[in-house]
C-alpha atoms as a PDB file:
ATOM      1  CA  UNK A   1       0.000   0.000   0.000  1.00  0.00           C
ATOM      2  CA  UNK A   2       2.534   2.190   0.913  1.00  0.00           C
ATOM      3  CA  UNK A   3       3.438   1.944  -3.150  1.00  0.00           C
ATOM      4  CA  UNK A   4       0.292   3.896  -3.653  1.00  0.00           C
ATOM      5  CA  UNK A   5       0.759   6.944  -1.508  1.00  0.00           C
ATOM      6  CA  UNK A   6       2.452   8.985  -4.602  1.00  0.00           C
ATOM      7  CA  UNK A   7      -0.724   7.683  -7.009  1.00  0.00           C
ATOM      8  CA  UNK A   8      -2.977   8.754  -4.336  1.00  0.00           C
ATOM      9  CA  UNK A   9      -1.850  12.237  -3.723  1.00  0.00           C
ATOM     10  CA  UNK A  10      -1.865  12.624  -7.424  1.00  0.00           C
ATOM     11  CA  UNK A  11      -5.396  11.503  -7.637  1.00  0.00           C
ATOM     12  CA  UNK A  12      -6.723  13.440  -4.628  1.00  0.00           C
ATOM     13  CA  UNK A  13      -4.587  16.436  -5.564  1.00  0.00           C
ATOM     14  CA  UNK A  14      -3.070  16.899  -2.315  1.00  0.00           C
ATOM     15  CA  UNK A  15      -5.018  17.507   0.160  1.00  0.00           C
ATOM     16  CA  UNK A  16      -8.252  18.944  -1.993  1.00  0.00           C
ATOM     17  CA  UNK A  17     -10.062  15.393  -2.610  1.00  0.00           C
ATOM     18  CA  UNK A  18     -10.369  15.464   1.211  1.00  0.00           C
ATOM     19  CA  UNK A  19     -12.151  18.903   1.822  1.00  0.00           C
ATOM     20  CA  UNK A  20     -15.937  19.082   2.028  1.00  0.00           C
ATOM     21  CA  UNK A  21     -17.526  18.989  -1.411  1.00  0.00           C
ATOM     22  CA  UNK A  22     -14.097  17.332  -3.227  1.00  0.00           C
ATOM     23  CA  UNK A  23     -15.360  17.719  -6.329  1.00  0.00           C
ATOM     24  CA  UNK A  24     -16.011  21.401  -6.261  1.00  0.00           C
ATOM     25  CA  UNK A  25     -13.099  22.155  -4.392  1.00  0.00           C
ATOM     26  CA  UNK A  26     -10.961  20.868  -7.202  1.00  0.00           C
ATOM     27  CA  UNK A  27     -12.580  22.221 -10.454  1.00  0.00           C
ATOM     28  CA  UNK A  28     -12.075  25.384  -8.232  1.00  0.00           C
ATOM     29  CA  UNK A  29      -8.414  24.470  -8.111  1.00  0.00           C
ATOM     30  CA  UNK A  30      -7.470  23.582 -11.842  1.00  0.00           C
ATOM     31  CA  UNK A  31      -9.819  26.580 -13.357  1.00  0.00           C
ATOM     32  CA  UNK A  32      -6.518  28.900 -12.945  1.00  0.00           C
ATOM     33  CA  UNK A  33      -4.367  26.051 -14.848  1.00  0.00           C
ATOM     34  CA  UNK A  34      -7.130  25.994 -17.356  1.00  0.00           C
ATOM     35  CA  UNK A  35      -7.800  30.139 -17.173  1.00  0.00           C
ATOM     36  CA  UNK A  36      -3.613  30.017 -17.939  1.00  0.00           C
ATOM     37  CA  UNK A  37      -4.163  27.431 -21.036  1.00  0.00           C
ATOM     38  CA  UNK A  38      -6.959  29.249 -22.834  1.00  0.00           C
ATOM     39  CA  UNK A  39      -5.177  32.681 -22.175  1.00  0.00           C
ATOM     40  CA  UNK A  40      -2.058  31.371 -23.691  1.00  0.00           C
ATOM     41  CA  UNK A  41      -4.513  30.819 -27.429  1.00  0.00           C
ATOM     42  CA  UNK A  42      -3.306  28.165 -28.236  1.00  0.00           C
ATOM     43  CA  UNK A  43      -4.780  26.552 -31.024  1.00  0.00           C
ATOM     44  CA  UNK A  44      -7.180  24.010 -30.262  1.00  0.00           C
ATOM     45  CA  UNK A  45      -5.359  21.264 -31.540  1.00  0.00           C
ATOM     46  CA  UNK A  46      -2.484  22.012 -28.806  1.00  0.00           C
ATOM     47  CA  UNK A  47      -5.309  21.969 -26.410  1.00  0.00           C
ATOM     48  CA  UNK A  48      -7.102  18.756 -26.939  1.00  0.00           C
ATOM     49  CA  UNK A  49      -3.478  16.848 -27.224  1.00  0.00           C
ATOM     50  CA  UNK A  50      -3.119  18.626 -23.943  1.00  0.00           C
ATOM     51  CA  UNK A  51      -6.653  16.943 -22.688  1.00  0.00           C
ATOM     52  CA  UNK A  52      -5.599  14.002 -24.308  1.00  0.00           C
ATOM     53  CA  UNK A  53      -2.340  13.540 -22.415  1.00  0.00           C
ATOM     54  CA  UNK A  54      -3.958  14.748 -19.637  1.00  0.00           C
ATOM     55  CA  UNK A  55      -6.931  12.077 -19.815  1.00  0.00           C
ATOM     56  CA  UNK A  56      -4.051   9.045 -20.148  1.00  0.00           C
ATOM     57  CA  UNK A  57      -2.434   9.808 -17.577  1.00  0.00           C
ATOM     58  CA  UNK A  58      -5.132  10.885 -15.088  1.00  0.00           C
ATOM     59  CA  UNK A  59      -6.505   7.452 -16.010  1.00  0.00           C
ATOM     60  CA  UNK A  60      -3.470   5.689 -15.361  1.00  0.00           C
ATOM     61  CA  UNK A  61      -2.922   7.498 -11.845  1.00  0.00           C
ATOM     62  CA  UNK A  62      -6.742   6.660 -10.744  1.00  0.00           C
ATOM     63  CA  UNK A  63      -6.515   3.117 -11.691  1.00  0.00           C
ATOM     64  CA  UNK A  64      -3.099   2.977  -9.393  1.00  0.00           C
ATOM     65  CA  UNK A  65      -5.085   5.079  -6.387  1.00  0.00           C
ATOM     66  CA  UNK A  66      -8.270   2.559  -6.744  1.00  0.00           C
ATOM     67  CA  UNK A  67      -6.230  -0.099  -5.568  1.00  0.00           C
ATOM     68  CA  UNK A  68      -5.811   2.065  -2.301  1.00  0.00           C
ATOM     69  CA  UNK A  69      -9.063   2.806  -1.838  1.00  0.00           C
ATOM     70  CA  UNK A  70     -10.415  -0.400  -3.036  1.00  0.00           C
ATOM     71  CA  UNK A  71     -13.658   1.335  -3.690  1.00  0.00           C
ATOM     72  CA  UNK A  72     -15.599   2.066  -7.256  1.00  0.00           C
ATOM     73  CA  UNK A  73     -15.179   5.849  -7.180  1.00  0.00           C
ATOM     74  CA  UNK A  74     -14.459   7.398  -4.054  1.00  0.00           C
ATOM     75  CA  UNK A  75     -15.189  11.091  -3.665  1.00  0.00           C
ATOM     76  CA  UNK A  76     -11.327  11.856  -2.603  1.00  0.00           C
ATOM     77  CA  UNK A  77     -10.576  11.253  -5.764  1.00  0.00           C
ATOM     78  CA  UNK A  78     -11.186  14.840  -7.425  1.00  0.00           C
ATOM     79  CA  UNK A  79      -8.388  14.029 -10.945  1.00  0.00           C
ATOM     80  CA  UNK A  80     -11.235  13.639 -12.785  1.00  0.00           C
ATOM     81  CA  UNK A  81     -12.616  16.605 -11.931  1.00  0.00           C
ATOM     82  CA  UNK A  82      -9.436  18.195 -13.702  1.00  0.00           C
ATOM     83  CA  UNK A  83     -10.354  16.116 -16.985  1.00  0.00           C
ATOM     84  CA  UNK A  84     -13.611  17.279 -17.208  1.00  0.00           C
ATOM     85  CA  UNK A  85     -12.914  20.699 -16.292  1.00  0.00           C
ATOM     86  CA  UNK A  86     -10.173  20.809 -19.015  1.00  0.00           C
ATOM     87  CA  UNK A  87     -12.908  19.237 -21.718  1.00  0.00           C
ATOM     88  CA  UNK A  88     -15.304  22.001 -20.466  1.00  0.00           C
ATOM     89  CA  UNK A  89     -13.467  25.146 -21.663  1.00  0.00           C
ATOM     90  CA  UNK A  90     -12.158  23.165 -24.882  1.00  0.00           C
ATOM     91  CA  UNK A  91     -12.252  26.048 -27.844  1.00  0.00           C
ATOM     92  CA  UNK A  92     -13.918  28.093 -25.548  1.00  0.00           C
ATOM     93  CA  UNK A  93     -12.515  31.833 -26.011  1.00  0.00           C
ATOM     94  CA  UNK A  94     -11.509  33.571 -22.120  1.00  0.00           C
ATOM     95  CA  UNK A  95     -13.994  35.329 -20.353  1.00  0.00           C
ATOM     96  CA  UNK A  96     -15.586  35.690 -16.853  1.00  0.00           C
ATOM     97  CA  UNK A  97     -18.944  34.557 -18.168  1.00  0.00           C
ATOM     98  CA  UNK A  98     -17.612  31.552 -19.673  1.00  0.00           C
ATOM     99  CA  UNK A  99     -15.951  30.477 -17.000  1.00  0.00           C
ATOM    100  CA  UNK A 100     -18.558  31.256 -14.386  1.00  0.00           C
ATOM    101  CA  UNK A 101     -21.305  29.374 -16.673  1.00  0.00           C
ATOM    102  CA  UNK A 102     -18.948  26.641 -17.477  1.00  0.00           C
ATOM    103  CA  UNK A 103     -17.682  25.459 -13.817  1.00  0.00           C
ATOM    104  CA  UNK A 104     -21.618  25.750 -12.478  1.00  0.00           C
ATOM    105  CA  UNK A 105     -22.454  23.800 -16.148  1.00  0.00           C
ATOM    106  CA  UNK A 106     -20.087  21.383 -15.029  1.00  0.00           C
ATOM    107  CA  UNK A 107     -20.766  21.113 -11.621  1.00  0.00           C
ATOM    108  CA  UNK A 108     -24.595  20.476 -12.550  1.00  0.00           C
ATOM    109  CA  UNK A 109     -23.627  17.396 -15.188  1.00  0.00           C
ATOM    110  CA  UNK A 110     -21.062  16.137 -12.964  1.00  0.00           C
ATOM    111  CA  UNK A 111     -23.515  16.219  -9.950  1.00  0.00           C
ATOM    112  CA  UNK A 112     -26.552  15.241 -10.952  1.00  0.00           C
ATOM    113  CA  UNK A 113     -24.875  13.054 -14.187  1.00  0.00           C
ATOM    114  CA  UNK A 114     -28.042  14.035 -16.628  1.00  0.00           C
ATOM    115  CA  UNK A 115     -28.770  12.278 -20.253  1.00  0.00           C
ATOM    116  CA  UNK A 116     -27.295   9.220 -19.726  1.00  0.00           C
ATOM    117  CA  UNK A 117     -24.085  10.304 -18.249  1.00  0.00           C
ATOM    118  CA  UNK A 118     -25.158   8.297 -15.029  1.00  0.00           C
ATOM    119  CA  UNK A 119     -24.411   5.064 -16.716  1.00  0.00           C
ATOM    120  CA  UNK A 120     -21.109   5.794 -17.203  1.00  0.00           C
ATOM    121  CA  UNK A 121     -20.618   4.654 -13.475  1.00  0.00           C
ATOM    122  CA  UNK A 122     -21.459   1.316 -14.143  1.00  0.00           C
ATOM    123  CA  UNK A 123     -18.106   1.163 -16.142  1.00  0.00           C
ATOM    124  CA  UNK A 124     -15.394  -0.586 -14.011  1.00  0.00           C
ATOM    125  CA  UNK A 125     -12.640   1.190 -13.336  1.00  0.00           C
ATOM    126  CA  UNK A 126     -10.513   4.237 -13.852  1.00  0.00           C
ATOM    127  CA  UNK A 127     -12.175   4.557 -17.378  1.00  0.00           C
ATOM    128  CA  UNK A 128     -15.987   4.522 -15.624  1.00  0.00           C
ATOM    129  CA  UNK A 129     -14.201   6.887 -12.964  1.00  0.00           C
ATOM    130  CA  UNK A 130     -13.023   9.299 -15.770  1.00  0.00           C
ATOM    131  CA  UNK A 131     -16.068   9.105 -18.627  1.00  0.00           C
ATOM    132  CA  UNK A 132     -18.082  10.913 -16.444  1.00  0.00           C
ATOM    133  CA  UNK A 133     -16.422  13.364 -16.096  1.00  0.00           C
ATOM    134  CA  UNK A 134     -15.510  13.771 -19.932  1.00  0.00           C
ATOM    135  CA  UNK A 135     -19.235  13.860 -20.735  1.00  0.00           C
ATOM    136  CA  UNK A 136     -20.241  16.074 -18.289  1.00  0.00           C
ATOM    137  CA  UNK A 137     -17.537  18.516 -19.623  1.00  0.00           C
ATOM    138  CA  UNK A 138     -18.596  17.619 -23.088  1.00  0.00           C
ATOM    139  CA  UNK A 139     -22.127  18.833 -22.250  1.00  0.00           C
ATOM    140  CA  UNK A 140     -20.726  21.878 -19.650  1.00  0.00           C
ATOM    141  CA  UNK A 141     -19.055  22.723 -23.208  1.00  0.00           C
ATOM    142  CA  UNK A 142     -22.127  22.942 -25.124  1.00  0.00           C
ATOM    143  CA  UNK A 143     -23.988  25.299 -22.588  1.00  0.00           C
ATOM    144  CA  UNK A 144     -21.357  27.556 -22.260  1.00  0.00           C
ATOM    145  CA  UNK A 145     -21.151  27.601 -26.356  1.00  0.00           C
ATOM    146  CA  UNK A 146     -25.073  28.328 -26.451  1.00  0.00           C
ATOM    147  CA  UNK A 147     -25.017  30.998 -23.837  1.00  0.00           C
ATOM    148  CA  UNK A 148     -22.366  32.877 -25.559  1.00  0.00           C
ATOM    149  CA  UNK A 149     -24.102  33.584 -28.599  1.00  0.00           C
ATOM    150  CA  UNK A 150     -26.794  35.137 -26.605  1.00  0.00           C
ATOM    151  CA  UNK A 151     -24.005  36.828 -24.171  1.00  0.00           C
END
C-alpha cells in the first residue's frame, strides 16, 4: 500500500479530494491552470493533445489510487474533476462569463450526471471513474457555447 501513496496524492490532488464537497473544491483548483491554457490561445489542436495527455495519464494514476481505496469511485478522488474541467473550456474563447457558466455547467452534469451520463458509473474502473467526467464537460461545453451567442 505504501506503493500507492504517490498515485494517491496525485489523484486526490493533495489535500483537496479530502475537503468538504471534493469535487467542487478541485474544479475550483485547476480553473486557474485551465484560465492560464486558454489565455495562452493556443490553437485548439495544442489543447485537446493537452486533454488528451492529460486524460491518459489521469486514467493511469486513478486506476493505481483505486487499488488504495479499493472502492468504485471514491469522492477523494477529485483528478477527474481536472479532466472534465479541461474538456469544459475546450475552444472556448476567455472570459468571466464563460468560465462562471462553465464550472456551475459542469458542476450540474457532474452532480446530478443528466442524459445518460449516469451510466457511465457502471463502467469498471478508472475509465468509468473518468467518462463521467468527460461527458459532463462535453455537455458543460455545449452550454457555455449556447449561452455565448446570446451573451
Amino acid at each position: 500500500m505504501k506503493q500507492n501513496n504517490g498515485f494517491v496524492r496525485l489523484a486526490t490532488l493533495g489535500p483537496i479530494g479530502y475537503l468538504p464537497a471534493p469535487g467542487t473544491m478541485g474544479t475550483l483548483v485547476v480553473l486557474p491552470f485551465v484560465y492560464s491554457l486558454v489565455l495562452l490561445n493556443i490553437s485548439v489542436q495544442w489543447y485537446l493533445l493537452i486533454v488528451a495527455v492529460v486524460t491518459f495519464l489521469s486514467v493511469s494514476i486513478i486506476g493505481r489510487a483505486l487499488e488504495y481505496f479499493k472502492r468504485r469511485d471514491p469522492a477523494q478522488i477529485v483528478l477527474d474533476e481536472v479532466v472534465g474541467c479541461l474538456v469544459t473550456f475546450a475552444g472556448i474563447p476567455a472570459s468571466p462569463v464563460a468560465f462562471v457558466v462553465g464550472f456551475v455547467a459542469f458542476r450540474f452534469f457532474d452532480v446530478l450526471k443528466p442524459l445518460g451520463i449516469k451510466k457511465c458509473e457502471m463502467l469498471y474502473g478508472p475509465l468509468g471513474v473518468v467518462l463521467d467526467d468527460i461527458l459532463a464537460g462535453i455537455a458543460a461545453n455545449l452550454v457555455v457555447r449556447f449561452v455565448l451567442q446570446w451573451v
